[in-house]
N, C-alpha and C. Protein backbone atom coordinates (compact mmCIF):
# COMPACT_ATOMS: atom_id res chain seq x y z
N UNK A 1 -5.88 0.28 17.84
CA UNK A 1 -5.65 -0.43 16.59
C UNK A 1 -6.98 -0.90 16.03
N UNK A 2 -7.12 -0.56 14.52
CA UNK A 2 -8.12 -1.02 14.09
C UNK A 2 -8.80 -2.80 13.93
N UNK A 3 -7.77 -3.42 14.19
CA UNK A 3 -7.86 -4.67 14.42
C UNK A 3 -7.06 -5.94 13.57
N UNK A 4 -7.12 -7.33 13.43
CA UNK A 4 -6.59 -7.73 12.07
C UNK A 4 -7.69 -8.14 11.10
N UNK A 5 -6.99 -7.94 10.16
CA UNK A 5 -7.57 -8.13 8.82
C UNK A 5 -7.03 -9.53 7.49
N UNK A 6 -6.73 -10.71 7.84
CA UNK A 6 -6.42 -11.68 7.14
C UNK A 6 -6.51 -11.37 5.53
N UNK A 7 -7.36 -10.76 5.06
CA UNK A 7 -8.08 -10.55 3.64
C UNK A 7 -7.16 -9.21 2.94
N UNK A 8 -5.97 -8.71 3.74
CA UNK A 8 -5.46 -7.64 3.83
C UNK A 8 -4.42 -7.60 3.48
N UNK A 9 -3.64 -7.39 2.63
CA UNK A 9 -1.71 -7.78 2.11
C UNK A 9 -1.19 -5.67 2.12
N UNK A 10 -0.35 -5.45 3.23
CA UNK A 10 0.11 -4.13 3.50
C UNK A 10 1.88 -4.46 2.58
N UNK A 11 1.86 -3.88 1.59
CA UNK A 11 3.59 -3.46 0.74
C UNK A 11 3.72 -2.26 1.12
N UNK A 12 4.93 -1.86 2.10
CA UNK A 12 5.80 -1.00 2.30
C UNK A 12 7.15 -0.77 1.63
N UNK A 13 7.65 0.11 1.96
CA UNK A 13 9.16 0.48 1.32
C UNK A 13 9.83 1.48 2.67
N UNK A 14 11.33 0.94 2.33
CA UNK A 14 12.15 1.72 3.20
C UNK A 14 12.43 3.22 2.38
N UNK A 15 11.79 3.19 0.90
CA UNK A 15 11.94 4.66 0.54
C UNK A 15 11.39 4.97 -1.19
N UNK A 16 11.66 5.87 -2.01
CA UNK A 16 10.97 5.81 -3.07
C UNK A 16 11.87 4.93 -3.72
N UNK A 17 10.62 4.65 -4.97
CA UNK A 17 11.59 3.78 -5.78
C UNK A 17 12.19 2.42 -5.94
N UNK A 18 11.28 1.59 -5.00
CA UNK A 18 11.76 0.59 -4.30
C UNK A 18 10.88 -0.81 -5.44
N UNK A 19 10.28 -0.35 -6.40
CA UNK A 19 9.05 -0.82 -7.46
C UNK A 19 8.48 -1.43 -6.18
N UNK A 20 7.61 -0.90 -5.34
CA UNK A 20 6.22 -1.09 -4.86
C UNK A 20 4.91 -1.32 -5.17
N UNK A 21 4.95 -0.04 -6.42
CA UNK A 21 3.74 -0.61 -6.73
C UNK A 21 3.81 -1.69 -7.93
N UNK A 22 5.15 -1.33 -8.67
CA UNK A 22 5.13 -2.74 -9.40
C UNK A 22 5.16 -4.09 -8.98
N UNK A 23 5.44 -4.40 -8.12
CA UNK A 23 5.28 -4.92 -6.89
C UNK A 23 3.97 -5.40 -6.48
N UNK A 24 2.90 -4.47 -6.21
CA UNK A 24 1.66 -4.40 -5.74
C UNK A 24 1.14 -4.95 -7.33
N UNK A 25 1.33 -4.59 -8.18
CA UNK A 25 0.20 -4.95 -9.44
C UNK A 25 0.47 -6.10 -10.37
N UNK A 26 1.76 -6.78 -9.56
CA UNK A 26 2.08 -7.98 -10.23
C UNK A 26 1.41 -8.98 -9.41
N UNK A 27 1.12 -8.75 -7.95
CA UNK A 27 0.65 -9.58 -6.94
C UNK A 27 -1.06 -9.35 -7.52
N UNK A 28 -1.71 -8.46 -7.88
CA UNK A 28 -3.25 -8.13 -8.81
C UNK A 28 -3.75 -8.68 -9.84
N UNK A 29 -2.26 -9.08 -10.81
CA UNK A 29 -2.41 -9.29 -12.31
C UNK A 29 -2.44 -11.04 -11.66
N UNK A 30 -1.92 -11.50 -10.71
CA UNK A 30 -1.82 -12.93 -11.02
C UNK A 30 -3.20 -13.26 -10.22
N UNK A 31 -3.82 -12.61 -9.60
CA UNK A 31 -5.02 -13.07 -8.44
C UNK A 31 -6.19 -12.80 -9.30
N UNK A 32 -6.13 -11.45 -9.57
CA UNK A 32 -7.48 -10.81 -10.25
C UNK A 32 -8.52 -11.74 -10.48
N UNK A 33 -8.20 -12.50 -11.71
CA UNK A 33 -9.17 -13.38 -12.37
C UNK A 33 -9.82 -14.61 -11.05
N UNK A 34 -9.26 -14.73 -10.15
CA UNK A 34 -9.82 -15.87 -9.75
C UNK A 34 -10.54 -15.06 -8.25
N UNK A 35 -10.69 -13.54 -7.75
CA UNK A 35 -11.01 -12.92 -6.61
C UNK A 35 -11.07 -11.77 -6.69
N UNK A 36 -11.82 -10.81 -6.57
CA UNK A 36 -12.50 -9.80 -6.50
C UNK A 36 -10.99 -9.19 -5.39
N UNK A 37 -10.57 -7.98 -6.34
CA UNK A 37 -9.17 -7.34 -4.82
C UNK A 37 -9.68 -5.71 -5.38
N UNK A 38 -9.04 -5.00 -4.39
CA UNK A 38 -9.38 -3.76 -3.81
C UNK A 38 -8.35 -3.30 -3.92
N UNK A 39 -7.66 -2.13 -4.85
CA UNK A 39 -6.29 -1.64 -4.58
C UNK A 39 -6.47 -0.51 -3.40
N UNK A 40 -5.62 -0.07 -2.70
CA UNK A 40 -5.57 1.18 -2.09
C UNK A 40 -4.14 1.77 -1.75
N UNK A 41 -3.67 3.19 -2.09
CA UNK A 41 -2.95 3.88 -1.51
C UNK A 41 -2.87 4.65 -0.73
N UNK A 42 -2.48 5.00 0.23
CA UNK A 42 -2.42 5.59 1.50
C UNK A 42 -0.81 6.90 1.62
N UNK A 43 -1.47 7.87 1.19
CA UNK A 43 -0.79 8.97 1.83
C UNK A 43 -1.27 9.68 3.18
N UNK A 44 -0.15 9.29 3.96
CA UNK A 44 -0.29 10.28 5.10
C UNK A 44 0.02 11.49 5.14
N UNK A 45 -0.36 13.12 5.49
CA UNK A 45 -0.22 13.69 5.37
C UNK A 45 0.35 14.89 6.42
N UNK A 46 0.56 15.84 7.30
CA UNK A 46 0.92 16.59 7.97
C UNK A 46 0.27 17.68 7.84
N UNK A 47 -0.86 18.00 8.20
CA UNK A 47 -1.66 19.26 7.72
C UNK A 47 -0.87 20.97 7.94
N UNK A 48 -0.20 20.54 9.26
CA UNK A 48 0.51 21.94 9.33
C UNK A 48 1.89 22.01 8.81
N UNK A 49 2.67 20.86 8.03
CA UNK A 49 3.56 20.76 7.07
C UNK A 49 3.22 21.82 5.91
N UNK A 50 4.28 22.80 5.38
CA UNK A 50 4.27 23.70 4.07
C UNK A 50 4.75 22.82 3.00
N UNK A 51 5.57 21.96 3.35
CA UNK A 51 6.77 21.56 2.03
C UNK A 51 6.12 20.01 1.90
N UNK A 52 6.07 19.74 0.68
CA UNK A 52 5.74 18.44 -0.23
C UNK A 52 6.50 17.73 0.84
N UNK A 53 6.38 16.42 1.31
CA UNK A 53 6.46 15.22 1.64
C UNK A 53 7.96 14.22 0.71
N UNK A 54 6.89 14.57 -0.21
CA UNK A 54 7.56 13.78 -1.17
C UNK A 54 8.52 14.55 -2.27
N UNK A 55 8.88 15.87 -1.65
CA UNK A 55 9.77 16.47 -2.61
C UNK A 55 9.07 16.88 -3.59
N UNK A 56 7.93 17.20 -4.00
CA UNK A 56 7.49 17.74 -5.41
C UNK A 56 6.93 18.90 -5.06
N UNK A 57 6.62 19.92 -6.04
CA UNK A 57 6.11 21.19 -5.90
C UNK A 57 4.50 21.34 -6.79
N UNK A 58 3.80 22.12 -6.40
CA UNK A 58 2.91 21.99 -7.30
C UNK A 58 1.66 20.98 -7.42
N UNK A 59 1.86 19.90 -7.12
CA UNK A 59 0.77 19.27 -7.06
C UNK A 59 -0.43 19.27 -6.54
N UNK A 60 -0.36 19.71 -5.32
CA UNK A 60 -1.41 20.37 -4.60
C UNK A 60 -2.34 19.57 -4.09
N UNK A 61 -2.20 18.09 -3.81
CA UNK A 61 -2.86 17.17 -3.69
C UNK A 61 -2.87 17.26 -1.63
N UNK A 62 -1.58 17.60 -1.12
CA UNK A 62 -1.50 17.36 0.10
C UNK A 62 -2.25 18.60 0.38
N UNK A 63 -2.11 19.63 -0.01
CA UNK A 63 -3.01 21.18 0.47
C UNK A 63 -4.46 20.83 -0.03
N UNK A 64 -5.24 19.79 -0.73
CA UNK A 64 -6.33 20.10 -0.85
C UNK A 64 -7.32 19.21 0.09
N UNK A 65 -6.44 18.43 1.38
CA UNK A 65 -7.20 17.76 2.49
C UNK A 65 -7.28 19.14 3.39
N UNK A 66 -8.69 19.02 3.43
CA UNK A 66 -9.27 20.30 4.81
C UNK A 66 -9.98 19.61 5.82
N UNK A 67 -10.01 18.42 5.64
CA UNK A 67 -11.09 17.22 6.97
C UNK A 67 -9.70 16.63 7.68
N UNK A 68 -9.98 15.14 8.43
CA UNK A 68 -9.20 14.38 8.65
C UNK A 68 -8.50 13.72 7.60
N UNK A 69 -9.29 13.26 6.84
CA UNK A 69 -8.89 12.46 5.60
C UNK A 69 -10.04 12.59 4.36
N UNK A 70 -9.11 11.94 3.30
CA UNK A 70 -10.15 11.94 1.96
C UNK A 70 -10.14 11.04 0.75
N UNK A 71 -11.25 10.14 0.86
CA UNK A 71 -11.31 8.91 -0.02
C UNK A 71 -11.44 9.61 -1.23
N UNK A 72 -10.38 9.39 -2.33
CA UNK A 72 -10.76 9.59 -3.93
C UNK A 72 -10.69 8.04 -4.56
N UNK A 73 -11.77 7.50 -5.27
CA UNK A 73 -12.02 6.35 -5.99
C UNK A 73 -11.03 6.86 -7.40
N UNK A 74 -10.51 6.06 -7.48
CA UNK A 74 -9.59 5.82 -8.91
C UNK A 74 -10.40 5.93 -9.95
N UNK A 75 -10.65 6.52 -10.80
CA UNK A 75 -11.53 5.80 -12.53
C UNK A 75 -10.82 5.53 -13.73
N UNK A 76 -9.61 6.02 -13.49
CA UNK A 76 -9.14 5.77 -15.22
C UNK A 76 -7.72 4.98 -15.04
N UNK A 77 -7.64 4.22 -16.21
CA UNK A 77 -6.08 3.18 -15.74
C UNK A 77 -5.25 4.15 -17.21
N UNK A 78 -5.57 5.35 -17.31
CA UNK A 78 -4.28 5.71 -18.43
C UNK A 78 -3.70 7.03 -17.82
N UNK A 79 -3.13 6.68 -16.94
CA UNK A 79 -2.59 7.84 -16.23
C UNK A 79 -1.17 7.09 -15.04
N UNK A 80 -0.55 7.52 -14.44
CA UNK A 80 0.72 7.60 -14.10
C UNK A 80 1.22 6.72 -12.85
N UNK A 81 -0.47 7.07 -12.63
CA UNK A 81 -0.97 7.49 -10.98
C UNK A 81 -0.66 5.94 -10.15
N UNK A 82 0.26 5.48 -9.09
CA UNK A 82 -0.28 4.33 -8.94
C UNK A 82 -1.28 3.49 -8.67
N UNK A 83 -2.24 4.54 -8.18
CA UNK A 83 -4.17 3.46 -8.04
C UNK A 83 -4.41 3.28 -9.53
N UNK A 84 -4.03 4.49 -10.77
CA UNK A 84 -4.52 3.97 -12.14
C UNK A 84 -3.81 2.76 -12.55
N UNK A 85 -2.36 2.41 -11.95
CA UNK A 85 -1.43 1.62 -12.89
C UNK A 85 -2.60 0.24 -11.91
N UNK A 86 -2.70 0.08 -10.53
CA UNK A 86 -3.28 -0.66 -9.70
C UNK A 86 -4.55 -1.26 -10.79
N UNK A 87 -5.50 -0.46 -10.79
CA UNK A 87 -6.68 -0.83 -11.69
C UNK A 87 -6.51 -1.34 -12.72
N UNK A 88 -5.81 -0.58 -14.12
CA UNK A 88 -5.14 -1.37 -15.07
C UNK A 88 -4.68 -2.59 -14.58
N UNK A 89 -3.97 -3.13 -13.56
CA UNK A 89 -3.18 -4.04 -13.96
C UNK A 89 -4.08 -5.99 -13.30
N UNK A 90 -5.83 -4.74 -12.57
CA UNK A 90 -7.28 -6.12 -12.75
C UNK A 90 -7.70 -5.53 -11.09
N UNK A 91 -7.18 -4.52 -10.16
CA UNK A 91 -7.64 -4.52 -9.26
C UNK A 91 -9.64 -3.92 -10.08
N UNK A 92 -10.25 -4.27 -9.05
CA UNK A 92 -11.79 -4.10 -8.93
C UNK A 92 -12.54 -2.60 -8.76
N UNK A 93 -11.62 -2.45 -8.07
CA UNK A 93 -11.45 -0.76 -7.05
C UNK A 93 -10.16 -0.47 -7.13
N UNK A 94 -10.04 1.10 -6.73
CA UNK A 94 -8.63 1.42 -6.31
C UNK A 94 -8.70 2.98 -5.83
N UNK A 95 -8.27 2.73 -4.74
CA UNK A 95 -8.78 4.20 -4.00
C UNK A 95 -7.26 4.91 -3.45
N UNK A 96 -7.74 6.21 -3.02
CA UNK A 96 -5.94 6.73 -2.61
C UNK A 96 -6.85 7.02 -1.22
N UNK A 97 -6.56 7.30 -0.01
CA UNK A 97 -6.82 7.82 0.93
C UNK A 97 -5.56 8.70 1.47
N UNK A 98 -5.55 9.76 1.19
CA UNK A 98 -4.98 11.26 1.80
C UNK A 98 -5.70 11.30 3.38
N UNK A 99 -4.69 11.04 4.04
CA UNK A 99 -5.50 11.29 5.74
C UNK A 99 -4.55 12.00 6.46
N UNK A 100 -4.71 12.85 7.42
CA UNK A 100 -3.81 13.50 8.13
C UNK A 100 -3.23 12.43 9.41
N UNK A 101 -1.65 12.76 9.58
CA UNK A 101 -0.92 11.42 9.95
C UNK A 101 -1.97 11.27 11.66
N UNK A 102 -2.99 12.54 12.09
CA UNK A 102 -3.15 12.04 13.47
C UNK A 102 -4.61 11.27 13.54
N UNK A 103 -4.42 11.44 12.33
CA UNK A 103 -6.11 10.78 12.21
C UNK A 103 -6.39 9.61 10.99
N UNK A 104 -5.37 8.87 11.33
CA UNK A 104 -4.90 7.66 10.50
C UNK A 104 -6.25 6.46 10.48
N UNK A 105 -6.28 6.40 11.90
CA UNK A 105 -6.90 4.91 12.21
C UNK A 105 -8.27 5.51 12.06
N UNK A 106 -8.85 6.92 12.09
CA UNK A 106 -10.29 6.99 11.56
C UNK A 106 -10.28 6.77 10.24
N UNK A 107 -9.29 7.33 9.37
CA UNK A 107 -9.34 7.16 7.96
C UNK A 107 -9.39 6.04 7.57
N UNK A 108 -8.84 4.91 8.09
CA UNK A 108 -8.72 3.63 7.88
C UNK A 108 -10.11 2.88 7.74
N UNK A 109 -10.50 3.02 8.95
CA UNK A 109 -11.85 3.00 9.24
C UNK A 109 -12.75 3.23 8.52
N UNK A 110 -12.83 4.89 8.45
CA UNK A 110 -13.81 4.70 6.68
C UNK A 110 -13.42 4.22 5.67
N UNK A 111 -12.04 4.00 5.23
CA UNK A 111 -12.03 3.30 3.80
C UNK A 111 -12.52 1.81 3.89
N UNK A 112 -12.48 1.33 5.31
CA UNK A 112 -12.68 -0.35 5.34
C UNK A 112 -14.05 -0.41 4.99
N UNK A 113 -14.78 0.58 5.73
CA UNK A 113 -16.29 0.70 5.68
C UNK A 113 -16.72 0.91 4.61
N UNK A 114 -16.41 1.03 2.96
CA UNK A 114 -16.52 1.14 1.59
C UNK A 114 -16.11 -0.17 1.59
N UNK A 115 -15.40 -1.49 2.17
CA UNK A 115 -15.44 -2.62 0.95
C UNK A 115 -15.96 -3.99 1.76
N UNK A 116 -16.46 -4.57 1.18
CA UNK A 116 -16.68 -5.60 1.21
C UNK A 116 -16.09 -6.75 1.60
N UNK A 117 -17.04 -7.27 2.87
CA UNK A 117 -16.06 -8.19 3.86
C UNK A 117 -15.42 -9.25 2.87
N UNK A 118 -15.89 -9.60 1.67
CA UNK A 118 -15.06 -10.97 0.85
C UNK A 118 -14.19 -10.36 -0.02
N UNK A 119 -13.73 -9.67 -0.24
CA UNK A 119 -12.84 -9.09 -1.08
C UNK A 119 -11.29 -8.90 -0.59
N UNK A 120 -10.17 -9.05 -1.49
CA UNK A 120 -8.72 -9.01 -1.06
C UNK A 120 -8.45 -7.87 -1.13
N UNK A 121 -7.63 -7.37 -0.18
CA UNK A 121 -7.37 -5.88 -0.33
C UNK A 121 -5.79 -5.97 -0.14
N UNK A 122 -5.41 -4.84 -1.18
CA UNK A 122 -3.52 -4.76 -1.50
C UNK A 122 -3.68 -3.24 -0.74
N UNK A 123 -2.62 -3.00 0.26
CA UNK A 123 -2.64 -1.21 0.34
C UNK A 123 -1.28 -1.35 0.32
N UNK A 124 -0.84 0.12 -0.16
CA UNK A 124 0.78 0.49 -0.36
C UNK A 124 0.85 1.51 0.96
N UNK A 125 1.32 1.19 1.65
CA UNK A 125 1.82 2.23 2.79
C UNK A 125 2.68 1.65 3.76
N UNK A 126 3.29 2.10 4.71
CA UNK A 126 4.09 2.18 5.46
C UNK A 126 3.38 2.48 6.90
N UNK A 127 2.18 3.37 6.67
CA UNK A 127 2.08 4.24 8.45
C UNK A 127 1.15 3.57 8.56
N UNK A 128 0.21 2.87 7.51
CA UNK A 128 -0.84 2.17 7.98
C UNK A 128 -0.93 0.83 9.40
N UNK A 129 0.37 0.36 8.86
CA UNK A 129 0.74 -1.09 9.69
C UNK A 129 0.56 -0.54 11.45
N UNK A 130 0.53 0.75 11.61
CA UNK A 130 0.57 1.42 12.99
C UNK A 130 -0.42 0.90 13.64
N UNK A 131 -1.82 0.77 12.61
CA UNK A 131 -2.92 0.94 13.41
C UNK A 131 -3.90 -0.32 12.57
N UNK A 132 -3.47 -0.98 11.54
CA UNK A 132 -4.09 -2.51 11.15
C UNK A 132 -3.02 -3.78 10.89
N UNK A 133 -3.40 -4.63 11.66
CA UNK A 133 -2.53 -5.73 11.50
C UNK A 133 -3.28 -6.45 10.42
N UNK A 134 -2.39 -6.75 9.15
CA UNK A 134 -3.09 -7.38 8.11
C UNK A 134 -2.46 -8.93 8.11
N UNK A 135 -3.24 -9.59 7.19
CA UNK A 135 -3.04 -11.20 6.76
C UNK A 135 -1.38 -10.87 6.90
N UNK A 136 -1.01 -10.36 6.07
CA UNK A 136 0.21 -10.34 5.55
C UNK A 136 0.62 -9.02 5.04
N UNK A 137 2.45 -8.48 5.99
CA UNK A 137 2.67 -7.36 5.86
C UNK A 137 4.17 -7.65 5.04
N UNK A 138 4.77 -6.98 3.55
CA UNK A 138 5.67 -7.29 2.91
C UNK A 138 6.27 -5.50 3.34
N UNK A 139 7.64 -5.53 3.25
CA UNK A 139 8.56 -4.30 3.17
C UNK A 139 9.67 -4.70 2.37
N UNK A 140 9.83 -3.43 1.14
CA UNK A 140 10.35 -3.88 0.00
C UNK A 140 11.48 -2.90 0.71
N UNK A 141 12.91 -3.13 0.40
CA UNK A 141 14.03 -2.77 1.20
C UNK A 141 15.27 -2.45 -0.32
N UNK A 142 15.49 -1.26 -0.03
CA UNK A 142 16.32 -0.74 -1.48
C UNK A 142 17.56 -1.46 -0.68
N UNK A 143 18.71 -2.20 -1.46
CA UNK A 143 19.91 -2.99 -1.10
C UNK A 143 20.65 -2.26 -1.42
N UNK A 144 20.54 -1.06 -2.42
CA UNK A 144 22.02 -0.12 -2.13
C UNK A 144 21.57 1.26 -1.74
N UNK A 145 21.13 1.24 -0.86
CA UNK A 145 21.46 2.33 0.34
C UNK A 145 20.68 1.88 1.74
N UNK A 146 21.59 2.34 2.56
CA UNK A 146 21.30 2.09 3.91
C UNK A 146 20.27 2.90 4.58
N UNK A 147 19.75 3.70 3.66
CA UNK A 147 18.57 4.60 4.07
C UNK A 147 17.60 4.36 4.53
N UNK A 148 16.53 4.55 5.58
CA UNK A 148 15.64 3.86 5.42
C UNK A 148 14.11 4.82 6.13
N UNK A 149 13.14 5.68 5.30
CA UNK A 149 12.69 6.82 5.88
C UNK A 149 12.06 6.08 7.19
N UNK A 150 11.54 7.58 7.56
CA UNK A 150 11.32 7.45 9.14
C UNK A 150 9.88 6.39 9.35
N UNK A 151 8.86 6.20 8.58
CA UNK A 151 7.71 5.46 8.45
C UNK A 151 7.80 4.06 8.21
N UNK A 152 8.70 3.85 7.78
CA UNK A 152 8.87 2.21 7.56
C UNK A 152 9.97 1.86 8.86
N UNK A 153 10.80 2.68 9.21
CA UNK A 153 11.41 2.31 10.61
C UNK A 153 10.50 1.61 11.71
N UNK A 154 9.35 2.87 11.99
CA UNK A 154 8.96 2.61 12.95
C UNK A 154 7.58 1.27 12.87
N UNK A 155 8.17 0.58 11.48
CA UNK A 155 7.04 -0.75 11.62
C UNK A 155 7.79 -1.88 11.11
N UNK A 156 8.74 -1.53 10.71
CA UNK A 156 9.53 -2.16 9.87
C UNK A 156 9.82 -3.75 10.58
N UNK A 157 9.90 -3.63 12.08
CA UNK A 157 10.28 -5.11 12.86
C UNK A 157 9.12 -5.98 12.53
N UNK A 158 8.07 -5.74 12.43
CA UNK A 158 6.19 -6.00 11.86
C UNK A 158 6.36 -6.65 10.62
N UNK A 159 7.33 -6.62 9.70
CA UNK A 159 7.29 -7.31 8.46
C UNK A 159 7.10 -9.06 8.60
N UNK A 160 6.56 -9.31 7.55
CA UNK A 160 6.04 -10.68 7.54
C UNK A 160 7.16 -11.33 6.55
N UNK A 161 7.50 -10.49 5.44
CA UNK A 161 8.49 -10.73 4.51
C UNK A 161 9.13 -9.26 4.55
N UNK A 162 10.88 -9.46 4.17
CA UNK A 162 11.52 -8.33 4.14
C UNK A 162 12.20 -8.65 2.30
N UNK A 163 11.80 -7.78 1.85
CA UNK A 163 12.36 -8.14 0.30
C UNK A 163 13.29 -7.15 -0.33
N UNK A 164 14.23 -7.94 -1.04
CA UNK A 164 15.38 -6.90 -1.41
C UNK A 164 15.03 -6.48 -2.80
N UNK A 165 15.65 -5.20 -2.86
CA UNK A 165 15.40 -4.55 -4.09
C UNK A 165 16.45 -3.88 -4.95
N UNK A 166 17.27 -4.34 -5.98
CA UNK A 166 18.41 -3.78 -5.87
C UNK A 166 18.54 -2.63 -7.57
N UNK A 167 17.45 -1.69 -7.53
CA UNK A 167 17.13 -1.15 -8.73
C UNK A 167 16.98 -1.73 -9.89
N UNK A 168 16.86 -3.22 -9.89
CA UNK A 168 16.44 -3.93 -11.03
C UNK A 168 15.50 -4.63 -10.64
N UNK A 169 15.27 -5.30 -9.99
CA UNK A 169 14.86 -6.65 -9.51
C UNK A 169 14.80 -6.96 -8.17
N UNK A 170 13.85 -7.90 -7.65
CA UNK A 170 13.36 -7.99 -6.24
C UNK A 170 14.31 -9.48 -6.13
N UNK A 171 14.32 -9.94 -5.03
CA UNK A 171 15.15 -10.73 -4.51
C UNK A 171 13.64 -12.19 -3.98
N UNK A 172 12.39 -11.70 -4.20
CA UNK A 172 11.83 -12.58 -4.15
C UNK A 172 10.90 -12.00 -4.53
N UNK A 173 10.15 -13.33 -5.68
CA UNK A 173 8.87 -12.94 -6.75
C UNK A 173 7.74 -12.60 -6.22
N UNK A 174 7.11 -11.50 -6.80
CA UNK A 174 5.78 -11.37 -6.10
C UNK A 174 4.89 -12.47 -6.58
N UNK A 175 4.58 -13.64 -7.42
CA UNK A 175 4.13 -14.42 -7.84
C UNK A 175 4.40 -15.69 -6.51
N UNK A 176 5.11 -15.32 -5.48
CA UNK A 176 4.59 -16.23 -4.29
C UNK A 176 4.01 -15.73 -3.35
N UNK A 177 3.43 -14.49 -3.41
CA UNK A 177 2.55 -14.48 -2.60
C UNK A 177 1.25 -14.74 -3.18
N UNK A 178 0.58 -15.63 -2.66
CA UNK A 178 -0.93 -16.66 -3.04
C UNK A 178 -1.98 -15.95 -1.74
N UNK A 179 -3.28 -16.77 -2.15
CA UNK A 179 -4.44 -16.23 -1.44
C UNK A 179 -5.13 -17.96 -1.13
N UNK A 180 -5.06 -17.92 0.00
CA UNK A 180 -4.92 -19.59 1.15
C UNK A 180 -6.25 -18.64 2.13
N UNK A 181 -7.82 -19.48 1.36
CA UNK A 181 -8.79 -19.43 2.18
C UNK A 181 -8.67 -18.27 2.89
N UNK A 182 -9.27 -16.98 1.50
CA UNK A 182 -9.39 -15.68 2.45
C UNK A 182 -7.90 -14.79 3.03
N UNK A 183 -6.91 -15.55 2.72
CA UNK A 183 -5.70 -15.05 3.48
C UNK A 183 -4.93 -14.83 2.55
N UNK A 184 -4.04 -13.86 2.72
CA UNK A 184 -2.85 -13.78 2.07
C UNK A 184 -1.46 -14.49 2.83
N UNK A 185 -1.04 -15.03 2.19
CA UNK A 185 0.33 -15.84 2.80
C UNK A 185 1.64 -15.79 1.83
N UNK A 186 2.56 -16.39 2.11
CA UNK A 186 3.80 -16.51 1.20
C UNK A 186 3.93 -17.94 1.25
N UNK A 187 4.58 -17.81 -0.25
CA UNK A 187 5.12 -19.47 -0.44
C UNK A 187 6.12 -19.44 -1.07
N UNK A 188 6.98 -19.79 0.02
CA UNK A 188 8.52 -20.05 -0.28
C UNK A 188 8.87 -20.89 -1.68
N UNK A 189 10.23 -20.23 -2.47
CA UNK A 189 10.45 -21.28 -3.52
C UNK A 189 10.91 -22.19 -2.76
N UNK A 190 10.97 -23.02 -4.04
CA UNK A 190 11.37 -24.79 -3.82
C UNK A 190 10.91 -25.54 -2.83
């Protein structure tokens, strides 16, 4: 394990669709101004996998890792992408890291080694939690279906907060999670 990371807030999902990253860039838009944060997304990948992951065809993003892994820096916030919606919405940075699923915790590793020990870092993933224990780990949980893919299972007991999601609306605001001296924490209403 790469170690813990206090300065570190990990949003998972039990599956697509769960507004994660809306999620992730509402927790950006309220911090931004007062702390330097770091977006990152994290696809894991299967190098000897043929078929999209994620059900799509064409993209060609998972066939164009030929290393362990591969840092792409975000640059533009008018695009679809969630590191662009991330940046737009005040992250500093925003990177995707494509890493192959057996070579996770090196990939990790180099992306940590790009930021800066004072800086808050948001990552969207699920497989990451395997191999960094962060400040604070949230898993956003779809409430109508019992589904729950195989990557957030196997970390899913690891959640710090479990949040419901019921295709409209989260069951608790991302506007309580705050930044307490370097840390990410939650603060309960009322």
């Amino acid at each position: 394990m790469t170690g813990s990371k206090s300065n570190i807030l990990i949003i998972g999902s039990t599956g697509r669709n769960t507004g994660k990253t809306e999620f992730a860039c509402r927790i950006i838009e309220k911090h931004a101004t007062q702390k330097e944060i770091v977006a990152v997304k994290i696809i894991p990948v299967d190098k000897n996998e043929v078929e999209c992951h994620r059900g799509l065809e064409g993209c060609g993003l998972c066939n164009s890792l030929t290393g362990d892994y591969k840092i792409i820096e975000e640059t533009t916030t008018d695009s679809l992408k969630d590191t662009s919606r991330m940046l737009k919405a005040g992250a500093n940075k925003a990177y995707l890291l494509l890493v192959d699923r057996k070579s996770l915790e090196k990939g990790i590793r180099a992306l940590l080694g790009l930021l800066p020990d004072n800086v808050m870092v948001v990552i969207e993933s699920n497989s990451v939690r395997k191999v960094l224990a962060p400040g604070l780990f949230i898993v956003i949980k779809d409430f109508t279906t019992n589904s729950v893919k195989q990557t957030c299972a196997e970390v899913m007991e690891l959640a710090d907060k479990l949040v419901g999601f019921d295709n409209m609306k989260w069951d608790f605001p991302p506007d309580n999670v705050k930044i307490q001296s370097e840390r990410w924490i939650i603060q309960e209403s009322g």
